[in-house]
N, C-alpha and C. Protein backbone atom coordinates (compact mmCIF):
# COMPACT_ATOMS: atom_id res chain seq x y z
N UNK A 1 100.56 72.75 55.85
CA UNK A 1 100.76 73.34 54.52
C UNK A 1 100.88 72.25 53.45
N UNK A 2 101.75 71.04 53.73
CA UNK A 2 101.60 70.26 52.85
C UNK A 2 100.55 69.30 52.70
N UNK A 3 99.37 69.03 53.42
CA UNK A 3 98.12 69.27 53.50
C UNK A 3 97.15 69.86 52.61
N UNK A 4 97.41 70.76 52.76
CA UNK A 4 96.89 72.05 51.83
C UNK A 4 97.09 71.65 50.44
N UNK A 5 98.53 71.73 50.21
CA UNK A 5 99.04 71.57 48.91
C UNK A 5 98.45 70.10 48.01
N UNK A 6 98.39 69.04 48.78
CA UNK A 6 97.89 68.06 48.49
C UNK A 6 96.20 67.98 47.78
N UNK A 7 95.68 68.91 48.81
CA UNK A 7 94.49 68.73 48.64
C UNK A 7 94.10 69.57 47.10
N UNK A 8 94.68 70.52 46.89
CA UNK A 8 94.70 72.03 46.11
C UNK A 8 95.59 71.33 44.42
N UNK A 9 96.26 70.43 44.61
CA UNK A 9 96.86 69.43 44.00
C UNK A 9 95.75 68.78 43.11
N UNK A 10 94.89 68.12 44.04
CA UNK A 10 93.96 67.05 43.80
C UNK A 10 92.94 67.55 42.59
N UNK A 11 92.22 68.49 43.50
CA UNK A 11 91.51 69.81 42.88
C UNK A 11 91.54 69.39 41.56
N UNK A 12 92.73 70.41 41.26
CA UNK A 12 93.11 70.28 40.07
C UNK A 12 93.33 69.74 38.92
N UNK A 13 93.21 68.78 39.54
CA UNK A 13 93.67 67.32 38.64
C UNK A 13 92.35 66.53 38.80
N UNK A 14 91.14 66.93 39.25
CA UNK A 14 89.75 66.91 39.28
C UNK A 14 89.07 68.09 38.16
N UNK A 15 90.13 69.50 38.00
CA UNK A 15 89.35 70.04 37.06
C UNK A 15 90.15 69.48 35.73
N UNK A 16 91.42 69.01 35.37
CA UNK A 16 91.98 68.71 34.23
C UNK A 16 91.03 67.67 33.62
N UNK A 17 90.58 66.92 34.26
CA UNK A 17 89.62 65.77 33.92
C UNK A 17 88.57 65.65 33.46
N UNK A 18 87.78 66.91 33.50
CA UNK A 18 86.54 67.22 33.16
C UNK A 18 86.80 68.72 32.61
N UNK A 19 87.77 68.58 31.58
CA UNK A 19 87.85 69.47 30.09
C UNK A 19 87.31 69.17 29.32
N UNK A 20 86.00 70.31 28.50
CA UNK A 20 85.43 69.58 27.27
C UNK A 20 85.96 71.00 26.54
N UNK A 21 85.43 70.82 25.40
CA UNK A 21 85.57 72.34 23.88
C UNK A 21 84.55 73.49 24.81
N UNK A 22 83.34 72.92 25.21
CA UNK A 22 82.57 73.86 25.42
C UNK A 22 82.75 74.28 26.79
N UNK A 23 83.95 73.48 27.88
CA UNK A 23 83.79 74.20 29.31
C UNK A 23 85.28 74.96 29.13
N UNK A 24 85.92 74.56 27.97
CA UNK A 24 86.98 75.84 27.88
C UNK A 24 86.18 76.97 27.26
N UNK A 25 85.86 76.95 26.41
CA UNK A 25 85.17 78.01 25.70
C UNK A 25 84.51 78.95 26.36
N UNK A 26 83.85 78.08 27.58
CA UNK A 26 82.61 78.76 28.59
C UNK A 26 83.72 80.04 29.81
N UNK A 27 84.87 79.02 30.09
CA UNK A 27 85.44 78.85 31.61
C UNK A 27 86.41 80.74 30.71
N UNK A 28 86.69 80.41 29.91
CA UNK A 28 87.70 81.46 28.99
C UNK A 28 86.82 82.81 28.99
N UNK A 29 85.27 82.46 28.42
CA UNK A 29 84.94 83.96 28.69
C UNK A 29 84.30 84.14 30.06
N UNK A 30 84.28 83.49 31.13
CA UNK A 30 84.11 83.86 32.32
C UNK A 30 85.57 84.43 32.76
N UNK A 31 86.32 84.03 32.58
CA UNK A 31 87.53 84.56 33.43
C UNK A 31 87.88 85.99 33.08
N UNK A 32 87.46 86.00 31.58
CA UNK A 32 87.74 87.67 31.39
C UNK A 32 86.99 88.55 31.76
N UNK A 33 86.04 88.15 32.30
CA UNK A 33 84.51 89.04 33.22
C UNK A 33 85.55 89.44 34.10
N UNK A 34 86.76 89.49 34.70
CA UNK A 34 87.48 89.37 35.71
C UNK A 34 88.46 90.03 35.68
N UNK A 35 89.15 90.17 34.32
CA UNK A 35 89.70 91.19 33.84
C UNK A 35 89.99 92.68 34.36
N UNK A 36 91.16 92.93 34.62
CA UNK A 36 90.92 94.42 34.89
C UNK A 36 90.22 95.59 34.05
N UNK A 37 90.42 95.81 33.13
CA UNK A 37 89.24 95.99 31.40
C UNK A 37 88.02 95.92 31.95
N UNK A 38 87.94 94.50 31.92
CA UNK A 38 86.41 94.37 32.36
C UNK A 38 85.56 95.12 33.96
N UNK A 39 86.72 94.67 35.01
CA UNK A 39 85.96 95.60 36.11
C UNK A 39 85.99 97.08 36.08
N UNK A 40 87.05 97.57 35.61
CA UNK A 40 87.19 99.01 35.02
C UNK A 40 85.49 99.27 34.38
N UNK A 41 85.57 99.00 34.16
CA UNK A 41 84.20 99.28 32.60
C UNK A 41 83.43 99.42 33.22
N UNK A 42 82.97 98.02 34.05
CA UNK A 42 81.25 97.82 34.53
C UNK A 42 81.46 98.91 36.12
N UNK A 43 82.26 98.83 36.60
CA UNK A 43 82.25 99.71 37.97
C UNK A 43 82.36 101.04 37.41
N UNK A 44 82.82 101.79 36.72
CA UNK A 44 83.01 103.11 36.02
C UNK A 44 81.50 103.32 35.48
N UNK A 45 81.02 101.99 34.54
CA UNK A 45 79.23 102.04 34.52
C UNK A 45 78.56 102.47 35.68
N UNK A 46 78.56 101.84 36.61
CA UNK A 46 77.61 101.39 37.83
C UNK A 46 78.15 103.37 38.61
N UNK A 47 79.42 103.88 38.73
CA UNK A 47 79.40 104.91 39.34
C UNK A 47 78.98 106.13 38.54
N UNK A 48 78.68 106.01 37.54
CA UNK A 48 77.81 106.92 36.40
C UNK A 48 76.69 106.84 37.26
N UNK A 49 76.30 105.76 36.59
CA UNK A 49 74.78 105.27 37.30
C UNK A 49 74.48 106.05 38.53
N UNK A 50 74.91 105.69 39.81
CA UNK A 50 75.40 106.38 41.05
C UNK A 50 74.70 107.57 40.97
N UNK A 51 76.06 108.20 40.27
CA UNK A 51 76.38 109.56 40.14
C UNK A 51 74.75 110.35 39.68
N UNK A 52 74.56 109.69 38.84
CA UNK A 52 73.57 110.51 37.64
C UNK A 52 71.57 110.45 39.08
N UNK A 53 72.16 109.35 39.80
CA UNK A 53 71.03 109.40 40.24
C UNK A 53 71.18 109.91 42.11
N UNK A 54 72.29 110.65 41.92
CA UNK A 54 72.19 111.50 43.01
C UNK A 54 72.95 110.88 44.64
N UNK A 55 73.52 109.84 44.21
CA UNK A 55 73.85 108.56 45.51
C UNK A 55 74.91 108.82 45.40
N UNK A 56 76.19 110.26 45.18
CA UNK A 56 77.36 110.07 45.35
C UNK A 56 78.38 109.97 46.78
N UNK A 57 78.00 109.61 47.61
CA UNK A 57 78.09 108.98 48.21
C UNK A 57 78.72 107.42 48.59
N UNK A 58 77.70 107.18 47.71
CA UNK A 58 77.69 105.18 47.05
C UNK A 58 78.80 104.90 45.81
N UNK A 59 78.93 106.45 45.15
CA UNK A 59 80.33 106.36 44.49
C UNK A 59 81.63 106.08 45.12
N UNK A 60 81.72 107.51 45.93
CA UNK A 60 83.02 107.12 46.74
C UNK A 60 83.27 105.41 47.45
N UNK A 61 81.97 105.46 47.74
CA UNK A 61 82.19 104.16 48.98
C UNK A 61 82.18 102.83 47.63
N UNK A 62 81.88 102.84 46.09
CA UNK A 62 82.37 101.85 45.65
C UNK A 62 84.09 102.08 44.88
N UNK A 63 84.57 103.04 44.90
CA UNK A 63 85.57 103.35 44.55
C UNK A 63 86.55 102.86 45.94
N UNK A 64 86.77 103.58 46.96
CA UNK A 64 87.48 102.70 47.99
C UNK A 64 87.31 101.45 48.41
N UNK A 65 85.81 100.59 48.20
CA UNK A 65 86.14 99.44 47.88
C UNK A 65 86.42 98.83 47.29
N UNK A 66 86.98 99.04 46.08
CA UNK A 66 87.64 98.64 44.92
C UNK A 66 89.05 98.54 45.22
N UNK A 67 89.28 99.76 45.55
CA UNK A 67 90.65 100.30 46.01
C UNK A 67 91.29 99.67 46.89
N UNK A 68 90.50 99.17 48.28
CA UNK A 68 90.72 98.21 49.30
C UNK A 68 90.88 96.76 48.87
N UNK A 69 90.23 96.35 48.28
CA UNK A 69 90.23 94.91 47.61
C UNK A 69 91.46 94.70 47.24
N UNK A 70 91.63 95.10 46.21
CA UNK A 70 92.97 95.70 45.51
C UNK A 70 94.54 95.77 46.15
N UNK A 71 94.13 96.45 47.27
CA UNK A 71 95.44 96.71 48.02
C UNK A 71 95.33 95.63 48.61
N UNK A 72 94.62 94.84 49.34
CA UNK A 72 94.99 93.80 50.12
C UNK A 72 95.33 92.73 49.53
N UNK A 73 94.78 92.31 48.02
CA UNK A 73 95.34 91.39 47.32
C UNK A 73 96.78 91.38 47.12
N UNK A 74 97.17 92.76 46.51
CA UNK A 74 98.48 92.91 45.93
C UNK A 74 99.55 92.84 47.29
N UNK A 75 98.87 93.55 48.29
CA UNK A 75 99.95 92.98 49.68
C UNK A 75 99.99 91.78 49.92
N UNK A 76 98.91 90.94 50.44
CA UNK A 76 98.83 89.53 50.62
C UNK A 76 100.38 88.90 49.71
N UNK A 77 99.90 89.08 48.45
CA UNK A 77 100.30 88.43 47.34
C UNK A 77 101.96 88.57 47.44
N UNK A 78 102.57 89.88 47.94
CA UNK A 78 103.86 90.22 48.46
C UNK A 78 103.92 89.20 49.97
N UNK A 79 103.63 89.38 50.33
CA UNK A 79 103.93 88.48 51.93
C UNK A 79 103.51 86.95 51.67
N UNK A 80 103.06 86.44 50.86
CA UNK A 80 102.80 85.06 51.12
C UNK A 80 104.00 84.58 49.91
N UNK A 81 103.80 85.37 48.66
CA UNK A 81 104.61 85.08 47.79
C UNK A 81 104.58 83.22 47.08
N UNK A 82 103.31 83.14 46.79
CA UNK A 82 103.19 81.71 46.38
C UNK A 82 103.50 81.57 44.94
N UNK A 83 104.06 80.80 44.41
CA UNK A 83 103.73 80.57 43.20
C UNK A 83 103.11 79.62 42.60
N UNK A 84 102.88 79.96 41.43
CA UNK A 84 101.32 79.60 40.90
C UNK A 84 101.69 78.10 40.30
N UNK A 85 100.67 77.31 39.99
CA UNK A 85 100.27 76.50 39.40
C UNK A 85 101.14 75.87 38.42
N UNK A 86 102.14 74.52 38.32
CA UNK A 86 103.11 74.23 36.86
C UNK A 86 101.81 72.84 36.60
N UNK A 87 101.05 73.53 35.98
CA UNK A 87 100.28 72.04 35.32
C UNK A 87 101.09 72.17 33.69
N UNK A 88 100.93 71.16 32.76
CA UNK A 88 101.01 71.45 31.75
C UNK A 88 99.87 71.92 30.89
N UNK A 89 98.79 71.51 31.34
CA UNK A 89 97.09 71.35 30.36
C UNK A 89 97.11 72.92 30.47
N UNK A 90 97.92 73.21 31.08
CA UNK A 90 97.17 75.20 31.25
C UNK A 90 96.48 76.03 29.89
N UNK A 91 95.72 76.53 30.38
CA UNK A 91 94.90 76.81 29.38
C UNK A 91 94.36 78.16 28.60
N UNK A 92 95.45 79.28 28.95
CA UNK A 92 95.79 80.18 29.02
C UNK A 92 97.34 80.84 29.63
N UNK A 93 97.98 81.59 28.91
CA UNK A 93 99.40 82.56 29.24
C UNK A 93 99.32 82.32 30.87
N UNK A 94 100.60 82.15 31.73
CA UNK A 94 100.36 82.04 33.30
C UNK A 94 100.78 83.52 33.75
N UNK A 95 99.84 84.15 34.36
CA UNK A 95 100.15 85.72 34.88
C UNK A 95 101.09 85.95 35.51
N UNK A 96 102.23 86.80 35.60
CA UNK A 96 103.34 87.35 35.78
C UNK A 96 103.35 87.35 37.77
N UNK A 97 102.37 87.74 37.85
CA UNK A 97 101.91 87.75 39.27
C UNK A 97 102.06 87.11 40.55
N UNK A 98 102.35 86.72 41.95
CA UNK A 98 101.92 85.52 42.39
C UNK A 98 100.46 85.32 42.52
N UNK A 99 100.45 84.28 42.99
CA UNK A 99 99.75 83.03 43.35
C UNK A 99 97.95 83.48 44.19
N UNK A 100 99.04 83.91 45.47
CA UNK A 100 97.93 83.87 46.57
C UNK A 100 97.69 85.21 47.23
N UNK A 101 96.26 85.76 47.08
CA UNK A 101 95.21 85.34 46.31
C UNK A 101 94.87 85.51 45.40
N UNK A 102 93.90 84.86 44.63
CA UNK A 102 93.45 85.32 43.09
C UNK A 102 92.61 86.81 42.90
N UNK A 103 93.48 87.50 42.31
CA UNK A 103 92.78 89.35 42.21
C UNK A 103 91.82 88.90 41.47
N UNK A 104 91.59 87.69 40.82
CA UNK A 104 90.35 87.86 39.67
C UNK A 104 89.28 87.79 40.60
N UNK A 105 89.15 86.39 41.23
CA UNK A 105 87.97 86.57 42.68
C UNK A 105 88.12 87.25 43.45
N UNK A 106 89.03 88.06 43.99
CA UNK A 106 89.25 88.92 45.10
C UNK A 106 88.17 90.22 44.37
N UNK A 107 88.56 90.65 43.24
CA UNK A 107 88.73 92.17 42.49
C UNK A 107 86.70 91.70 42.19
N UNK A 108 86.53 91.03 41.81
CA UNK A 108 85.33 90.84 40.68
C UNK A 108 84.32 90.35 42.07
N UNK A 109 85.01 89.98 43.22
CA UNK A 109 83.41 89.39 44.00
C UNK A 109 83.16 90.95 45.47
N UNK A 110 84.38 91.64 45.18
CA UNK A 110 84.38 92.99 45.99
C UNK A 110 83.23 94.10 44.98
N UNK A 111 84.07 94.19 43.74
CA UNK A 111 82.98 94.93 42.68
C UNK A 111 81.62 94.44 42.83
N UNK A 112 81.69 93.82 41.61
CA UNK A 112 80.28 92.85 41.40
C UNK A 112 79.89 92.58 42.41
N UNK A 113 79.90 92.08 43.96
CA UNK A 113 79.15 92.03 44.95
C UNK A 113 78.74 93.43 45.35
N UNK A 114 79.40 93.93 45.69
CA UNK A 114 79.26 95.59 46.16
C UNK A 114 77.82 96.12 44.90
N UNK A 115 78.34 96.41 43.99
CA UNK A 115 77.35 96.88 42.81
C UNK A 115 75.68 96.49 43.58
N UNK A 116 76.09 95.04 43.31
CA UNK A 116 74.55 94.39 43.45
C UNK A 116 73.85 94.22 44.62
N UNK A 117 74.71 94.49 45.56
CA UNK A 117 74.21 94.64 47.02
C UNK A 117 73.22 95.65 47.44
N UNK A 118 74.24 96.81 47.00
CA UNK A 118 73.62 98.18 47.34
C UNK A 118 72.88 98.55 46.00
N UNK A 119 72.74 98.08 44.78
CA UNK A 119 71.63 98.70 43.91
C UNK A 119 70.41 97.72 44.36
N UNK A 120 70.28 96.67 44.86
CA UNK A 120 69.24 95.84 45.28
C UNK A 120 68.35 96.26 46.47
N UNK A 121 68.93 97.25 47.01
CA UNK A 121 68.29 97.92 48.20
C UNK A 121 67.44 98.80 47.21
N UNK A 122 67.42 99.17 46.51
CA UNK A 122 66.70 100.50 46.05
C UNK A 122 65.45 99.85 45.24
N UNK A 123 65.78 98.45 44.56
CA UNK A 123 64.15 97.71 43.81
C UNK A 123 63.40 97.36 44.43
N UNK A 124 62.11 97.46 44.04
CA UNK A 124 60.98 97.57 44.57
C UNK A 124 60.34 95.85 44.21
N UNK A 125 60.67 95.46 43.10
CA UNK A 125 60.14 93.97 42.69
C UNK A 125 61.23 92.84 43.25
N UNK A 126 60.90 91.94 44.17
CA UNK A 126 61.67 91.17 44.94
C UNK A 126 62.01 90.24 43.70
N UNK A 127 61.59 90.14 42.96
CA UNK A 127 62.54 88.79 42.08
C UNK A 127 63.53 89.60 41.07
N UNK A 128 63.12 90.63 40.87
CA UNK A 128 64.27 91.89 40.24
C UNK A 128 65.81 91.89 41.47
N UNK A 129 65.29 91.72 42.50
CA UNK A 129 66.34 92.69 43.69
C UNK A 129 67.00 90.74 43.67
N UNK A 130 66.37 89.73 43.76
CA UNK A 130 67.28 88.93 44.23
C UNK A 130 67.81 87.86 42.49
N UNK A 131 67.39 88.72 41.45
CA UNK A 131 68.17 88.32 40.45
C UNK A 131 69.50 89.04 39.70
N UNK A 132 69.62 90.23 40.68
CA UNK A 132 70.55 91.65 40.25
C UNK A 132 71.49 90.70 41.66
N UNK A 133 70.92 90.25 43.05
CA UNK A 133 71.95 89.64 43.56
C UNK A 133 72.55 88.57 43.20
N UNK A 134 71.75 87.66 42.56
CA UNK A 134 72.48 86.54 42.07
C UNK A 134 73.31 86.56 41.12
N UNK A 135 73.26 87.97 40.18
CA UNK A 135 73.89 87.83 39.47
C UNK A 135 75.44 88.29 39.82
N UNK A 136 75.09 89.30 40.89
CA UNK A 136 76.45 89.74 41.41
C UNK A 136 77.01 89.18 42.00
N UNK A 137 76.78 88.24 42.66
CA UNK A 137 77.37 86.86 43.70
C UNK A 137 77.66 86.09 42.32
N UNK A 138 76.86 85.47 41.53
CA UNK A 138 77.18 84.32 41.06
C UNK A 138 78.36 84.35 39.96
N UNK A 139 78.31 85.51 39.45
CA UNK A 139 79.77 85.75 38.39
C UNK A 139 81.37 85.60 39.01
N UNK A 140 81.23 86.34 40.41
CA UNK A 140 82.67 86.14 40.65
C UNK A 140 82.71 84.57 41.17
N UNK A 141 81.43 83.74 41.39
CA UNK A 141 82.08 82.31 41.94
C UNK A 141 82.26 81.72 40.21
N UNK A 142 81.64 82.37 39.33
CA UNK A 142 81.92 81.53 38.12
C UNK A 142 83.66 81.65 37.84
N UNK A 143 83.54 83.37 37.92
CA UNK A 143 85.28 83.85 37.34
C UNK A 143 86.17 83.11 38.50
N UNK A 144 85.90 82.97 39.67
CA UNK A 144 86.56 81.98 40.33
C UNK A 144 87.60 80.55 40.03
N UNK A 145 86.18 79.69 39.88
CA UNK A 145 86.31 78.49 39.02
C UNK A 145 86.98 78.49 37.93
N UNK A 146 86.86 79.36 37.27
CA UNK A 146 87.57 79.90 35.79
C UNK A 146 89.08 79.31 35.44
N UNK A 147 89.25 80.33 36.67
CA UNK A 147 90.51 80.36 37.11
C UNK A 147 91.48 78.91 37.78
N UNK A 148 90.79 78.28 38.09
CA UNK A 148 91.57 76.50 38.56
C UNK A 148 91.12 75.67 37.06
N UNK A 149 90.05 76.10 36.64
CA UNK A 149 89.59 75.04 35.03
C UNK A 149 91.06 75.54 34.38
N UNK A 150 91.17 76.56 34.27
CA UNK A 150 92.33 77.22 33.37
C UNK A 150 93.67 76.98 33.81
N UNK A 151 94.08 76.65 34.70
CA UNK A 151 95.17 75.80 35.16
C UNK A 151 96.31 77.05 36.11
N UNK A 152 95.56 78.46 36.21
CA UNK A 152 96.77 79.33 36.73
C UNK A 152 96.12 79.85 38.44
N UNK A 153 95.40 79.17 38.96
CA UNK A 153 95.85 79.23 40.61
C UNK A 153 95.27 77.92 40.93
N UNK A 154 95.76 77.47 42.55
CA UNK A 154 95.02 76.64 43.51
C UNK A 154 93.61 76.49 43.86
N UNK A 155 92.94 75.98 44.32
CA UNK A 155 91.54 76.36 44.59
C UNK A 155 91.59 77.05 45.75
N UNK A 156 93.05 77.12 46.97
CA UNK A 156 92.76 77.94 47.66
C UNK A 156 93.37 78.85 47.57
N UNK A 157 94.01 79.59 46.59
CA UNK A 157 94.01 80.90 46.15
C UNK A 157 92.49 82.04 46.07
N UNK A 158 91.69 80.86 45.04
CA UNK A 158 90.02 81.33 44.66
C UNK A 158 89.22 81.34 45.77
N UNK A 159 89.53 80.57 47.15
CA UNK A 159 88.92 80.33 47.90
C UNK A 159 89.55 81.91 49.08
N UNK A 160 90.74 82.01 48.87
CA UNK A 160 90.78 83.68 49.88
C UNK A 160 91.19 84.99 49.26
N UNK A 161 90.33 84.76 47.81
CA UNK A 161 90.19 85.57 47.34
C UNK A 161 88.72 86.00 47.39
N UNK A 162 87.81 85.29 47.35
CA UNK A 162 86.57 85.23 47.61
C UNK A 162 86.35 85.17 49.23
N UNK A 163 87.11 85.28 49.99
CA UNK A 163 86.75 85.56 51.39
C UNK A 163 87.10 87.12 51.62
N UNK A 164 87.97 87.45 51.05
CA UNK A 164 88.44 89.04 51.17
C UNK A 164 87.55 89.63 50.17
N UNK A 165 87.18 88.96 48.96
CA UNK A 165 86.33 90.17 48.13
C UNK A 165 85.15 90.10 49.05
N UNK A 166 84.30 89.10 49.77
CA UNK A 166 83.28 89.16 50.53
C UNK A 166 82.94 90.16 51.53
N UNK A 167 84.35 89.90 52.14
CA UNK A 167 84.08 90.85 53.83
C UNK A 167 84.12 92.17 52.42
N UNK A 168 84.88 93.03 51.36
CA UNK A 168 84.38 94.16 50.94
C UNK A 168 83.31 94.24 50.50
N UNK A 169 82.60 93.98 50.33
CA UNK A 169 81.30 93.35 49.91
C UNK A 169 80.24 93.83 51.06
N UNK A 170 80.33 93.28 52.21
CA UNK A 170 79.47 93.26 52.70
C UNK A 170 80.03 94.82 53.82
N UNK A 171 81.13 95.28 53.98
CA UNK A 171 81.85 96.44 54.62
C UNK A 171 81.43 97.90 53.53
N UNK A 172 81.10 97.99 52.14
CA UNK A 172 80.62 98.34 51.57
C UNK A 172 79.19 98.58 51.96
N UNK A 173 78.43 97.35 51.95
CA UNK A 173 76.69 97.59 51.99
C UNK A 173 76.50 97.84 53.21
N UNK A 174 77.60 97.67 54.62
CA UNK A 174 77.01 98.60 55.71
C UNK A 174 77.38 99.51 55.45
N UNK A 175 78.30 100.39 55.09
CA UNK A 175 79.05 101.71 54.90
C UNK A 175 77.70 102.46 54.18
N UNK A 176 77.34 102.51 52.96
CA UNK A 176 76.28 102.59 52.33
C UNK A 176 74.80 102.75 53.14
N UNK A 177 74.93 101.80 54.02
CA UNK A 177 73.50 101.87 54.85
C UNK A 177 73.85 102.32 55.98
N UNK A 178 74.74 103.19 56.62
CA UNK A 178 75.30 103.65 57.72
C UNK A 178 74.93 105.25 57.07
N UNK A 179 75.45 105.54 56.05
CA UNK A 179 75.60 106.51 55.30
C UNK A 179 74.55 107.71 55.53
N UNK A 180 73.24 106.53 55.06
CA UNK A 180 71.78 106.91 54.59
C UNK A 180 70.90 107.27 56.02
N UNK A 181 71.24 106.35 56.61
CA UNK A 181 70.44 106.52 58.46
C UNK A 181 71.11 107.88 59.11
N UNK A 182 72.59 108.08 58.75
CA UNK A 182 73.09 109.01 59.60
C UNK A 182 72.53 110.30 58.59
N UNK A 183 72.42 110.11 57.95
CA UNK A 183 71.81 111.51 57.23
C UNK A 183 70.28 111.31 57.21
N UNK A 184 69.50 110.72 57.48
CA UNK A 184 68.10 110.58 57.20
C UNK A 184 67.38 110.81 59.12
N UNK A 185 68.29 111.06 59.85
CA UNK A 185 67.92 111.03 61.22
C UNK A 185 67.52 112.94 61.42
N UNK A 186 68.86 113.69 61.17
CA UNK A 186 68.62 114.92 61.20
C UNK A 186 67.80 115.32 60.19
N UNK A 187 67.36 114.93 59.66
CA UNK A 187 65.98 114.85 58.57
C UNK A 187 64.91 114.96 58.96
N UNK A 188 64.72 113.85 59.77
CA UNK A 188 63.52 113.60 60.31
C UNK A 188 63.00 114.41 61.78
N UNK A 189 64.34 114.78 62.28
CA UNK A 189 64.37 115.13 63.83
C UNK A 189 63.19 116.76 63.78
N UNK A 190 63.47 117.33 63.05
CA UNK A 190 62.63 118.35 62.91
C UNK A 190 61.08 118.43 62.70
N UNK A 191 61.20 117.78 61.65
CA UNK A 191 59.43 117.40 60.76
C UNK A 191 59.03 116.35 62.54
N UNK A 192 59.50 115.89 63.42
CA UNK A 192 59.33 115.13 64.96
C UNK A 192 58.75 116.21 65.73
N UNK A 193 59.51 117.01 65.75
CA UNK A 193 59.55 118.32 67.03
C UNK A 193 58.72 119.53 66.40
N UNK A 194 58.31 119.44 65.08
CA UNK A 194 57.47 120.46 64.56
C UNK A 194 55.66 119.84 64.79
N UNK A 195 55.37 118.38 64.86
CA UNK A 195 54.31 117.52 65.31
C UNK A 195 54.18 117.77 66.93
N UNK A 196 55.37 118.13 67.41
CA UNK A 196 55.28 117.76 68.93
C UNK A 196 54.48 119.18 69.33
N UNK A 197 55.31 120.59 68.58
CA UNK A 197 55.01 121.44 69.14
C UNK A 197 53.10 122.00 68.70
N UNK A 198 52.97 121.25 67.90
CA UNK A 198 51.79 121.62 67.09
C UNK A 198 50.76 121.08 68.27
N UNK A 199 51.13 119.82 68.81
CA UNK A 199 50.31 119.30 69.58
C UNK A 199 50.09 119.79 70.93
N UNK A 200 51.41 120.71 71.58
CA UNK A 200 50.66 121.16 72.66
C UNK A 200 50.09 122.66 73.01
């Protein structure tokens, strides 16, 4: 642990060093992509979306992963009980919260991954499907980073917060594609056995 701390220490004092006007400026509105506001909004978007195009289904299953994310952060965060970050350079109010893990990467790489996972299955233009993923991967590692530039967690706070928003992430896009096969089988089983009987 004190290991850890050392290293997570260092970090830090690697991002204090390489503060400019424009990577606060930058790092400040990435972190609020992260925001509860903000995931509220775009996931409440994205289950419209959903909704309107008939995949409710893909609603529920992004709503309990939200929900899951969520709960495991805020438990974690009770049982480990870390507290956060005393730099002085901090660069923003320090959240009331503990430490470990960061809900901003936990919350924003469960959403935003989830979103872009499972709407990427449905495009048809491969540089469309893997620029809707990059974008959903690449925001929560930005809001991540955000978050150690700004002086209020460890890097390994961001680092198992982004391992838990992942596994929802990817527990999501099988759920979703589990979903679709188990309903697309008794679908098909008929239009099978209506060919079979035609043929003899």
């Amino acid at each position: 642990m004190e290991q850890l701390q050392a290293v997570d220490e260092g970090m830090l004092y690697w991002f204090e060093n390489h503060h400019s006007p424009l990577g606060n400026a930058l790092m400040q509105f990435c972190t609020h992509l992260g925001d509860p506001a903000a995931l509220l909004s775009i996931v409440g978007a994205a289950m419209a979306l959903f909704w309107w195009a008939g995949r409710r289904h893909t609603v529920l299953i992004l709503f309990l992963t939200c929900l899951l994310g969520n709960g495991i952060g805020q438990f974690t965060k009770y049982l480990v009980h870390r507290e956060r970050p005393d730099v002085a350079w901090r660069l923003i109010p320090l959240p009331p919260d503990k430490s470990f893990p960061s809900s901003h990467a936990l919350n924003s790489l469960a959403a935003y991954g989830a979103i872009a996972l499972i709407a990427s299955r449905r495009l048809k233009q491969r540089a469309l499907r893997w620029f809707v993923i990059g974008l959903g991967l690449g925001l929560p590692l930005l809001i991540g980073l955000s978050r150690i530039y700004l002086g209020v967690h460890y890097p390994s706070d961001v680092l198992g917060g982004w391992t838990v928003g992942l596994a929802c992430t990817l527990l999501a896009c099988w759920a979703d594609l589990f979903w679709e096969e188990r309903h697309r089988k008794p679908a098909a089983m008929p239009a099978a056995m209506s060919r079979e009987a035609a043929t003899q």
